[in-house]
Protein backbone atom coordinates (compact mmCIF):
# COMPACT_ATOMS: atom_id res chain seq x y z
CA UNK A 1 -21.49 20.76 -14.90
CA UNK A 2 -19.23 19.35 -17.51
CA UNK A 3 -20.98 16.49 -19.24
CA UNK A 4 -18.05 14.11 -18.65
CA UNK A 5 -18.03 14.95 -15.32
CA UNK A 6 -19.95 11.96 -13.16
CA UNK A 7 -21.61 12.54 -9.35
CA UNK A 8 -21.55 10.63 -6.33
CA UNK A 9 -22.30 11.08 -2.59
CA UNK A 10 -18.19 9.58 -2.29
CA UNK A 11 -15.28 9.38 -4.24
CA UNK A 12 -12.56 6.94 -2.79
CA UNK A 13 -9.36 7.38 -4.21
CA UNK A 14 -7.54 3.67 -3.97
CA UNK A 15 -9.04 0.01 -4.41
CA UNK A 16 -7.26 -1.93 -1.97
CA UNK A 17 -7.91 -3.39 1.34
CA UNK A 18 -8.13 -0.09 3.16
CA UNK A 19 -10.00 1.72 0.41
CA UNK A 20 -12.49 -0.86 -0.60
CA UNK A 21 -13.24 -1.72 2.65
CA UNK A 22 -14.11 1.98 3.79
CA UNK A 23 -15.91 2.08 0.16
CA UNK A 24 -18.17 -1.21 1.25
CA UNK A 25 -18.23 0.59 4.65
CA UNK A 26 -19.88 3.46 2.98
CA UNK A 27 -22.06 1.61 0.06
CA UNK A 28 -23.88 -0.16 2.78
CA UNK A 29 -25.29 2.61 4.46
CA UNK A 30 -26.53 3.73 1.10
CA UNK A 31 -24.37 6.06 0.11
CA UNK A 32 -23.74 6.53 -3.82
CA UNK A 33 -19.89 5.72 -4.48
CA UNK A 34 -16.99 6.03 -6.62
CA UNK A 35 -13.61 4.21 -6.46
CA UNK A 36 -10.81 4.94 -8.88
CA UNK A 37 -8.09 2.79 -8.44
CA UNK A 38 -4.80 2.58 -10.36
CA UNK A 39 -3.38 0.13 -12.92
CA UNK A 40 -1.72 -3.45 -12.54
CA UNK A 41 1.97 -1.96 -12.76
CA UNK A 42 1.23 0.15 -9.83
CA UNK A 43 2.94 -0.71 -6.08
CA UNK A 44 0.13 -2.49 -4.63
CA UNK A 45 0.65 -3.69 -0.92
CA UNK A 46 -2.56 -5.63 -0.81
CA UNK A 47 -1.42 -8.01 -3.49
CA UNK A 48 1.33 -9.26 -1.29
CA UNK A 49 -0.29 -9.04 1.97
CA UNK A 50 0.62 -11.96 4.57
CA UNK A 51 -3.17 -12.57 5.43
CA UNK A 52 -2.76 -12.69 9.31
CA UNK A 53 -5.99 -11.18 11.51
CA UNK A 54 -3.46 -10.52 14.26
CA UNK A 55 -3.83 -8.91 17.76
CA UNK A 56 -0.84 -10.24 20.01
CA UNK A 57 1.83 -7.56 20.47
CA UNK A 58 0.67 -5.10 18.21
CA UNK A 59 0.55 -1.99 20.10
CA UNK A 60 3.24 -1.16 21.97
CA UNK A 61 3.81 1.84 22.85
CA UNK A 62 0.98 2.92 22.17
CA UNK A 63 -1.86 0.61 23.92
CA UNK A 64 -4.94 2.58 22.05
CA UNK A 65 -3.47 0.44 18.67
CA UNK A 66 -3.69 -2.71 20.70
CA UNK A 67 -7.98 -1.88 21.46
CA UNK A 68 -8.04 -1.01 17.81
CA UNK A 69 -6.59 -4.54 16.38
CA UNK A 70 -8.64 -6.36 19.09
CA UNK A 71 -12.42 -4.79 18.14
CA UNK A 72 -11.30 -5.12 14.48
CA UNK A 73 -10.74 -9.17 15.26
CA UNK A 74 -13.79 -9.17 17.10
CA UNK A 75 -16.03 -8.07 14.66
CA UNK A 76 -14.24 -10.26 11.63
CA UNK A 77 -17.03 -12.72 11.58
CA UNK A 78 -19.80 -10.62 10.89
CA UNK A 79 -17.79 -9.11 7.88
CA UNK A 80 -16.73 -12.22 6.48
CA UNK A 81 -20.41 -13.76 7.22
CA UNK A 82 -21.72 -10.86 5.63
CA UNK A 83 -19.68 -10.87 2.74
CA UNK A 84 -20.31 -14.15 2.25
CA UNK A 85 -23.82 -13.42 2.18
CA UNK A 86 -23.45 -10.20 -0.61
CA UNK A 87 -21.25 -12.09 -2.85
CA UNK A 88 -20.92 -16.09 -2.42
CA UNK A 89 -17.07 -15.98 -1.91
CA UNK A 90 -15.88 -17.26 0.96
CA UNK A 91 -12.72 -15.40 2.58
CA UNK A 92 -11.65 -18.35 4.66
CA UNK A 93 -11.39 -17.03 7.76
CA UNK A 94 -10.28 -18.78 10.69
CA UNK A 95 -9.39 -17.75 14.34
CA UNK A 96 -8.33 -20.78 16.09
CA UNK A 97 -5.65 -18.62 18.08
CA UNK A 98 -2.15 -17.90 16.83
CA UNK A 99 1.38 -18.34 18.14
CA UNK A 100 4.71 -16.19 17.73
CA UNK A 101 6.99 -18.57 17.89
CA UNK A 102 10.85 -17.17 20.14
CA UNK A 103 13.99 -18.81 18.62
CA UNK A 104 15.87 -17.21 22.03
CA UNK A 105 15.95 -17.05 25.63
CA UNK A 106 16.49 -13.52 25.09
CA UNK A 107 13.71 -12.96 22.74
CA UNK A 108 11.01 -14.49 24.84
CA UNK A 109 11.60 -12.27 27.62
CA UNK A 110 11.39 -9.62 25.40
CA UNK A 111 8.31 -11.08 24.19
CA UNK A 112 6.77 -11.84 27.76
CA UNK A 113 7.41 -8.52 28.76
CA UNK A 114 5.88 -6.86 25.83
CA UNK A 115 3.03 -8.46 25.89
CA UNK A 116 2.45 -7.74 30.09
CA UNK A 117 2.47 -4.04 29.13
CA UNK A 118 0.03 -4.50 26.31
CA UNK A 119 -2.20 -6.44 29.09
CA UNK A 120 -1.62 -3.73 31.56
CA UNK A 121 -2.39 -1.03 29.57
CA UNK A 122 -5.41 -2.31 27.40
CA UNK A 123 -7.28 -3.38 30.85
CA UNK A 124 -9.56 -5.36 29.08
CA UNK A 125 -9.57 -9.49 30.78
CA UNK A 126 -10.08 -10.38 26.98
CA UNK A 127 -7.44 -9.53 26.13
CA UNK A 128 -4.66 -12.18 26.82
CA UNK A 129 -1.44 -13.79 25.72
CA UNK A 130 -0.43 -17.17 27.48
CA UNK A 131 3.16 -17.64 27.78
CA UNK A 132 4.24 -21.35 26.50
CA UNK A 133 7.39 -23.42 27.08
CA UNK A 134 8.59 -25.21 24.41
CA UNK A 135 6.73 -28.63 25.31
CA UNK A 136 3.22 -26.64 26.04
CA UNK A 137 4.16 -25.08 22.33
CA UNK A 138 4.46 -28.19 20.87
CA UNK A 139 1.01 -29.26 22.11
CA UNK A 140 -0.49 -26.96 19.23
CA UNK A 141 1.76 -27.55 16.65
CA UNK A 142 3.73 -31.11 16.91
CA UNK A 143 5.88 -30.10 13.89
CA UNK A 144 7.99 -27.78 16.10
CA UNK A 145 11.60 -27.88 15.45
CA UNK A 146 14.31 -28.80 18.25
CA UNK A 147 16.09 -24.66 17.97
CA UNK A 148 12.29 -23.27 19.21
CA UNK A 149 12.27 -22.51 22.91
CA UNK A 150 9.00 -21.61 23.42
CA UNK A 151 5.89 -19.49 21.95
CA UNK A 152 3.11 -17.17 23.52
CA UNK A 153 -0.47 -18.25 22.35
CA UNK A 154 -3.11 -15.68 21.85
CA UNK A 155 -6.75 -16.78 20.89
CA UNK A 156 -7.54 -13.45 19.07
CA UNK A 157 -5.33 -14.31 16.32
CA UNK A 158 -6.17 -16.06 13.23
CA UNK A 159 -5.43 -15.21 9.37
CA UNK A 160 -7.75 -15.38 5.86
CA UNK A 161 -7.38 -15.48 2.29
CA UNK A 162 -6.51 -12.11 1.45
CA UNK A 163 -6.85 -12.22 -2.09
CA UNK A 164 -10.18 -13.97 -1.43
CA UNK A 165 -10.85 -11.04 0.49
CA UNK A 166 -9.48 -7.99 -1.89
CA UNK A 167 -12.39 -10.43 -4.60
CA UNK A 168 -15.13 -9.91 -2.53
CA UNK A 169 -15.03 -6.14 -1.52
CA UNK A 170 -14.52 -6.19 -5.14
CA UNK A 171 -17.65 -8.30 -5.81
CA UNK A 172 -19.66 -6.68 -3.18
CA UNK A 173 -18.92 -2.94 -3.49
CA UNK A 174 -20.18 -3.79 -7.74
CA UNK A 175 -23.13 -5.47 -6.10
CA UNK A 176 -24.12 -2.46 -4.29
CA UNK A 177 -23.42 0.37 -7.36
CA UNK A 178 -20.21 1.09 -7.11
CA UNK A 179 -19.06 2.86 -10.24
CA UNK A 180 -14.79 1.31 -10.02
CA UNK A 181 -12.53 2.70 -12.58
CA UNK A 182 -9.27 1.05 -13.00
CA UNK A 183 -6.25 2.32 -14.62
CA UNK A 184 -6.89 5.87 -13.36
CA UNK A 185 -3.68 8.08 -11.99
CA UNK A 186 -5.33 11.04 -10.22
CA UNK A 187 -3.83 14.15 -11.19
CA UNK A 188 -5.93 16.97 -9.31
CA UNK A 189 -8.27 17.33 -6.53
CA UNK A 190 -10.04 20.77 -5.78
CA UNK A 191 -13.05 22.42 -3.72
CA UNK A 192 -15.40 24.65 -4.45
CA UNK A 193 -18.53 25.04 -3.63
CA UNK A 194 -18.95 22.55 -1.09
CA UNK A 195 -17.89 19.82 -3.91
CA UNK A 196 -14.59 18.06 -4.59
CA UNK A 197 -13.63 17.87 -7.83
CA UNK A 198 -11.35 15.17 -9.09
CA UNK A 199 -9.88 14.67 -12.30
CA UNK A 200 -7.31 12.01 -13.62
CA UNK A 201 -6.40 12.75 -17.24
CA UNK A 202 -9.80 14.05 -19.50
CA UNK A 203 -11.77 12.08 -16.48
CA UNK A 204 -13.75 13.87 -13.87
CA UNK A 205 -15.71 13.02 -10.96
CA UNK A 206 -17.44 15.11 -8.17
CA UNK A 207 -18.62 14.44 -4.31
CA UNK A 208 -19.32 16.07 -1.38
CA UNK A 209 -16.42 13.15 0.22
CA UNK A 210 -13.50 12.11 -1.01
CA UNK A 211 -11.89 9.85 0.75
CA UNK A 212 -7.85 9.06 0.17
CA UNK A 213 -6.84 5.43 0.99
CA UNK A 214 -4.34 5.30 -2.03
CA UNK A 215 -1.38 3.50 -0.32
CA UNK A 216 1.93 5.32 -1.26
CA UNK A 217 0.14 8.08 -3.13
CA UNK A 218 -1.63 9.01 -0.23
CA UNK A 219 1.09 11.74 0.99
CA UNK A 220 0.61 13.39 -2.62
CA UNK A 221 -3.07 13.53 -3.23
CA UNK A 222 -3.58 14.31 0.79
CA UNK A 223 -1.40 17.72 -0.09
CA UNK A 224 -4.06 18.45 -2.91
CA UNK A 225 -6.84 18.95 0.10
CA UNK A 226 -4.53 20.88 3.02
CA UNK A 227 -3.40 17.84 4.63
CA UNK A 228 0.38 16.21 5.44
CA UNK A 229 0.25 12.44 5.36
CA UNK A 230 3.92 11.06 5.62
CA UNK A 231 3.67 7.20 4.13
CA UNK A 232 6.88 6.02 3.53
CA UNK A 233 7.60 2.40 2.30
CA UNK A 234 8.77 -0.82 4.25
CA UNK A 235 9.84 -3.92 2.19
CA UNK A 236 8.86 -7.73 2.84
CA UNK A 237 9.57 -10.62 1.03
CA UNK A 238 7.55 -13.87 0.89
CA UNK A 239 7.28 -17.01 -0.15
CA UNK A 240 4.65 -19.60 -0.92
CA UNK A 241 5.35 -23.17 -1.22
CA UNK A 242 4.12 -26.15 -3.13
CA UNK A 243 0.76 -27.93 -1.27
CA UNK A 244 1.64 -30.17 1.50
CA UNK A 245 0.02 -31.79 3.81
CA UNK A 246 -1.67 -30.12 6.51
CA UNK A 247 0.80 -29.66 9.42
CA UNK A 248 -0.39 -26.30 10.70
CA UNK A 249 -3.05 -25.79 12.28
CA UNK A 250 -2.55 -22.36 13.62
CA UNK A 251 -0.92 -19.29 11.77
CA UNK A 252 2.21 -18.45 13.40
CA UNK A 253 3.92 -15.17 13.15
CA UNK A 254 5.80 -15.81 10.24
CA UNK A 255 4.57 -19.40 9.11
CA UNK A 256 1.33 -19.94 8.22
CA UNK A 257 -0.49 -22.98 6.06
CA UNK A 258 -3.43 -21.52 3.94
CA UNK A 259 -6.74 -22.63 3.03
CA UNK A 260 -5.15 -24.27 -0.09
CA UNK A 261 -2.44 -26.27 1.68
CA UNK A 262 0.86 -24.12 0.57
CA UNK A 263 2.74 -22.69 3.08
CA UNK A 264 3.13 -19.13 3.32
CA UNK A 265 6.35 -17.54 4.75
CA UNK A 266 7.64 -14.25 5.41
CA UNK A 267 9.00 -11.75 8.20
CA UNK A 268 11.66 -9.44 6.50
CA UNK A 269 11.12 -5.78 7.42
CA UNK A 270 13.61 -3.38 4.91
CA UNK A 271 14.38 0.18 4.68
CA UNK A 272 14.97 0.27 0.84
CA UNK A 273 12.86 3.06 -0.60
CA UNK A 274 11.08 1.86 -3.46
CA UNK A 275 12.79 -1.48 -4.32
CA UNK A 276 10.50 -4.41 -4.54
CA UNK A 277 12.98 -6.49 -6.16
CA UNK A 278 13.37 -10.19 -4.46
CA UNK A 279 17.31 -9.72 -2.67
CA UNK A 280 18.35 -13.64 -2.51
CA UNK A 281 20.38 -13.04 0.93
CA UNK A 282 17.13 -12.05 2.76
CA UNK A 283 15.32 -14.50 1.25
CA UNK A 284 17.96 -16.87 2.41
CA UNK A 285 17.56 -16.23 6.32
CA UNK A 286 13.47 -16.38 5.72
CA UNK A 287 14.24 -19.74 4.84
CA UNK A 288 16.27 -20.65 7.83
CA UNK A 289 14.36 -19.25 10.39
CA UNK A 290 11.46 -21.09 8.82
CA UNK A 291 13.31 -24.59 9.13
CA UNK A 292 14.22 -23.96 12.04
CA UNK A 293 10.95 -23.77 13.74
CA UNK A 294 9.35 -26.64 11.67
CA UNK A 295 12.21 -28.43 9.74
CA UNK A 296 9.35 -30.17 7.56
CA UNK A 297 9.84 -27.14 5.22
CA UNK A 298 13.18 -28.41 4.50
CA UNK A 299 11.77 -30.73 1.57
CA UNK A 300 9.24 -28.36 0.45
CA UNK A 301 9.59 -26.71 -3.01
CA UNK A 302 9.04 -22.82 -3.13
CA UNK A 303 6.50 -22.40 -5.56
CA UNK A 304 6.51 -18.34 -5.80
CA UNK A 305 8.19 -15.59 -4.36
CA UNK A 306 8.08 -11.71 -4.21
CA UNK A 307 8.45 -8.54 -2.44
CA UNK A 308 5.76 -6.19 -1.23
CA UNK A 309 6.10 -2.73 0.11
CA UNK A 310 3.82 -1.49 3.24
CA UNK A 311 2.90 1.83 3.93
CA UNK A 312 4.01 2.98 6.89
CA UNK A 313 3.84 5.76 9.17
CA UNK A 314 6.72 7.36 10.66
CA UNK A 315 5.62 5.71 13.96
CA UNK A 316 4.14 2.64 12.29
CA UNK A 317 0.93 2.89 13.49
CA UNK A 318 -2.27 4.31 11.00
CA UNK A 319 -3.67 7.82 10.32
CA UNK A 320 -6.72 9.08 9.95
CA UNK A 321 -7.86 12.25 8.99
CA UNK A 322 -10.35 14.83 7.54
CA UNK A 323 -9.14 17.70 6.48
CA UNK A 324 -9.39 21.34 8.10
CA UNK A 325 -8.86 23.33 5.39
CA UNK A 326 -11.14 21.08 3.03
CA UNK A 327 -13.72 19.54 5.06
CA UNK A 328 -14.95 16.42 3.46
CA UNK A 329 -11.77 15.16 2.71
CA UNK A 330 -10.27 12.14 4.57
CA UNK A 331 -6.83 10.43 4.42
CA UNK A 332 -7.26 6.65 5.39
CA UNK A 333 -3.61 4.96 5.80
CA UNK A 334 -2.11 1.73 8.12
CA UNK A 335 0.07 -1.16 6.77
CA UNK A 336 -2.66 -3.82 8.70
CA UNK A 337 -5.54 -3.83 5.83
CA UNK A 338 -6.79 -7.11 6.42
CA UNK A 339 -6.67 -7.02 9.92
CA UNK A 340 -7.99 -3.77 10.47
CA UNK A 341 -11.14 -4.64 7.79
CA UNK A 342 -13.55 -4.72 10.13
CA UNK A 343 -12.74 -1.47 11.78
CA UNK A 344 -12.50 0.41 8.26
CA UNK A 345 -16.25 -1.20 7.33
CA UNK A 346 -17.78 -0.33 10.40
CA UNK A 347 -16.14 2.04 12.21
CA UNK A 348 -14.06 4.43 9.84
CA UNK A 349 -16.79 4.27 6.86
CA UNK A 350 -19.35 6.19 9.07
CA UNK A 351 -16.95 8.88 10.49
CA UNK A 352 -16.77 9.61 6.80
CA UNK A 353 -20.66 9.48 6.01
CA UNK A 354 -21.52 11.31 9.72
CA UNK A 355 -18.20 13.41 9.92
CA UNK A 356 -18.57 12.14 13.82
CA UNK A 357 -14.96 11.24 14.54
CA UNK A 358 -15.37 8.21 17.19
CA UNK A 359 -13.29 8.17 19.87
CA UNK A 360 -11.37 4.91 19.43
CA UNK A 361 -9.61 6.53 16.65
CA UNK A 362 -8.27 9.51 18.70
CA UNK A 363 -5.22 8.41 18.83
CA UNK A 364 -4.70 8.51 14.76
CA UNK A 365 -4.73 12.04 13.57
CA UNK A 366 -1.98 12.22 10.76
CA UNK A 367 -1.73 15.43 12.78
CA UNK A 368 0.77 14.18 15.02
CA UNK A 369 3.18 14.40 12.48
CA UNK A 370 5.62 17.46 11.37
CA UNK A 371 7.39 17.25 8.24
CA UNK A 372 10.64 17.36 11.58
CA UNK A 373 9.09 14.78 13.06
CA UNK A 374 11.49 11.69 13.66
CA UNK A 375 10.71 7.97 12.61
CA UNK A 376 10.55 5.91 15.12
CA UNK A 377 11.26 1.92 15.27
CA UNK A 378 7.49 0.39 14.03
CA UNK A 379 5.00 -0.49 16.47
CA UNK A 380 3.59 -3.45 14.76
């Protein structure tokens, strides 16, 4: 063994959301682990991420994605109470229920009928969406603008800090041993031997597991170990306001007030390769669709602004996989990180220690891709 060369039970290749939470997932089962992550210029979804734990609609078309989001929200609590516990840093979670608010008569019986299917198919009596006028919507949030015709109201949603949250996986994955190495662009990942070997530059590493949650790289390392991946990116913008006083008190699906007071909006969805640059006109009908459901915003100064890029599936929906060729090796990808924590920590981390593949995750082989196969409008 090369000197240089450090051991671990896991390597995970990515320090966001996804991978740090599969990497806490793994560290707290006692598992030795490695994360290398890459450097502050690189594309880093979970830096812009909206910070919504959100369950209504998501799913359709494919109701397994629905059961998914709900047993991730479900199980929020104990991660946040346990990370709480690891590290002192609170993630601010809250799950008072959350509305998506319909502009249209049009789009709310879109929406209503959406969300039937998802009750239909899910089965589960938990699982519920109540349909509000636009008086009943008002109820929760008294702010609502004159333009809003109604909402539906789902008490599985809720949102967090998410930047609270990338601090303490952070805090609790060093807690537990984790050997993180920033700045790192990995350039080669082989077998042999029953050992992966990966190298980024004169660094090395070894494991038995590797796991790949590296957000856009994830379709180029995933080749490295036999397996095809297909992320491709999806822009939004955002803004964040000055503090104001608190006016909101659910998250919404494009408005939501955080635990600071600023307002946080956002629901652009863009088909623009690689740009992450701000594009004023987009930015522009944010804005409006944002007064128009709670015209206090008018008088509120934007504070910050930027674009972040999701990594989607041609289908929209996540992928998991281990590898045939290179057993060992998994490929961890969805655009819903902080929603789908809970799931990665303590569902997807011990597939990866066990190999076991559980059957709520079925659904999410990256094998139901081709390199033909056809992208689809996103699920989410």
């Amino acid at each position: 063994m090369n000197n240089n060369t450090h051991s671990s039970d896991v390597i995970v290749i990515g320090g966001g959301l996804v991978g740090s939470s599969v990497a806490y997932g793994l560290l707290r089962q006692g598992l030795s682990g490695t994360i290398l992550d890459g450097a502050d210029d690189t594309i880093r979804p979970s830096r812009g991420n909206f910070g919504l734990v959100w369950v209504q609609g998501k799913g359709f078309g494919m109701a397994d994605y629905a059961r998914w989001s709900f047993g991730s929200a479900r199980q929020w609590p104990a991660l946040r109470d346990e990370l709480q516990a690891q590290t002192g840093i609170d993630v601010e979670l809250m799950q008072p229920g959350g509305l998506h608010i319909c502009l249209s008569e049009e789009e709310m019986a879109q929406r209503v009928d959406k969300l039937r299917w998802l009750e239909s198919e899910v089965g589960d009596p938990a699982y519920r969406s109540t349909v509000l006028s636009r008086d009943e919507a008002a109820e929760h949030l008294p702010g609502l603008g004159p333009e809003v015709v109604g909402a539906t109201y789902s008490a599985m949603d809720g949102h967090c800090n998410p930047l609270k949250l990338l601090r303490a996986l952070y805090s609790a994955n060093i807690a537990k041993g984790a050997r993180i190495h920033n700045r790192m662009q990995v350039d080669a990942i082989r077998k042999d031997g029953g050992i992966f070997h990966v190298s980024a530059g004169e660094r090395a590493w070894q494991a038995p597991r590797i796991v790949i949650a590296a957000g856009h790289a994830t379709q180029q390392l995933s080749a490295m170990v036999g397996m095809f991946v297909p992320v491709r990116p999806n822009k939004g913008q955002v803004f964040i306001t000055e503090r104001v006083q608190p006016f909101l008190p659910h998250p919404t699906n494009y408005v939501r007030q955080t635990d600071e007071g600023t307002v946080q909006i956002g629901d652009s969805m863009e088909e623009l390769g690689f740009d992450d640059m701000v594009r004023v006109p987009v930015s522009a009908k944010i804005a409006a669709r944002a007064v128009k459901c709670f015209p206090v915003l008018a008088n509120a100064r934007v504070v910050r602004t930027w674009a972040a890029l999701r990594v989607m599936s041609p289908d929209g929906f996540p992928m998991y996989q281990e590898s045939d060729s290179h057993p060992g090796a998994f490929a961890v990808t969805c655009h819903s990180g902080v929603t789908l924590a809970a799931q990665h920590v303590f569902c997807i981390a011990p597939w990866v220690a066990t190999g076991l593949r559980p059957a709520a995750i079925e659904a999410f082989p990256a094998t139901r891709f081709t390199p033909e196969t056809e992208v689809k409008p996103y699920g989410i």
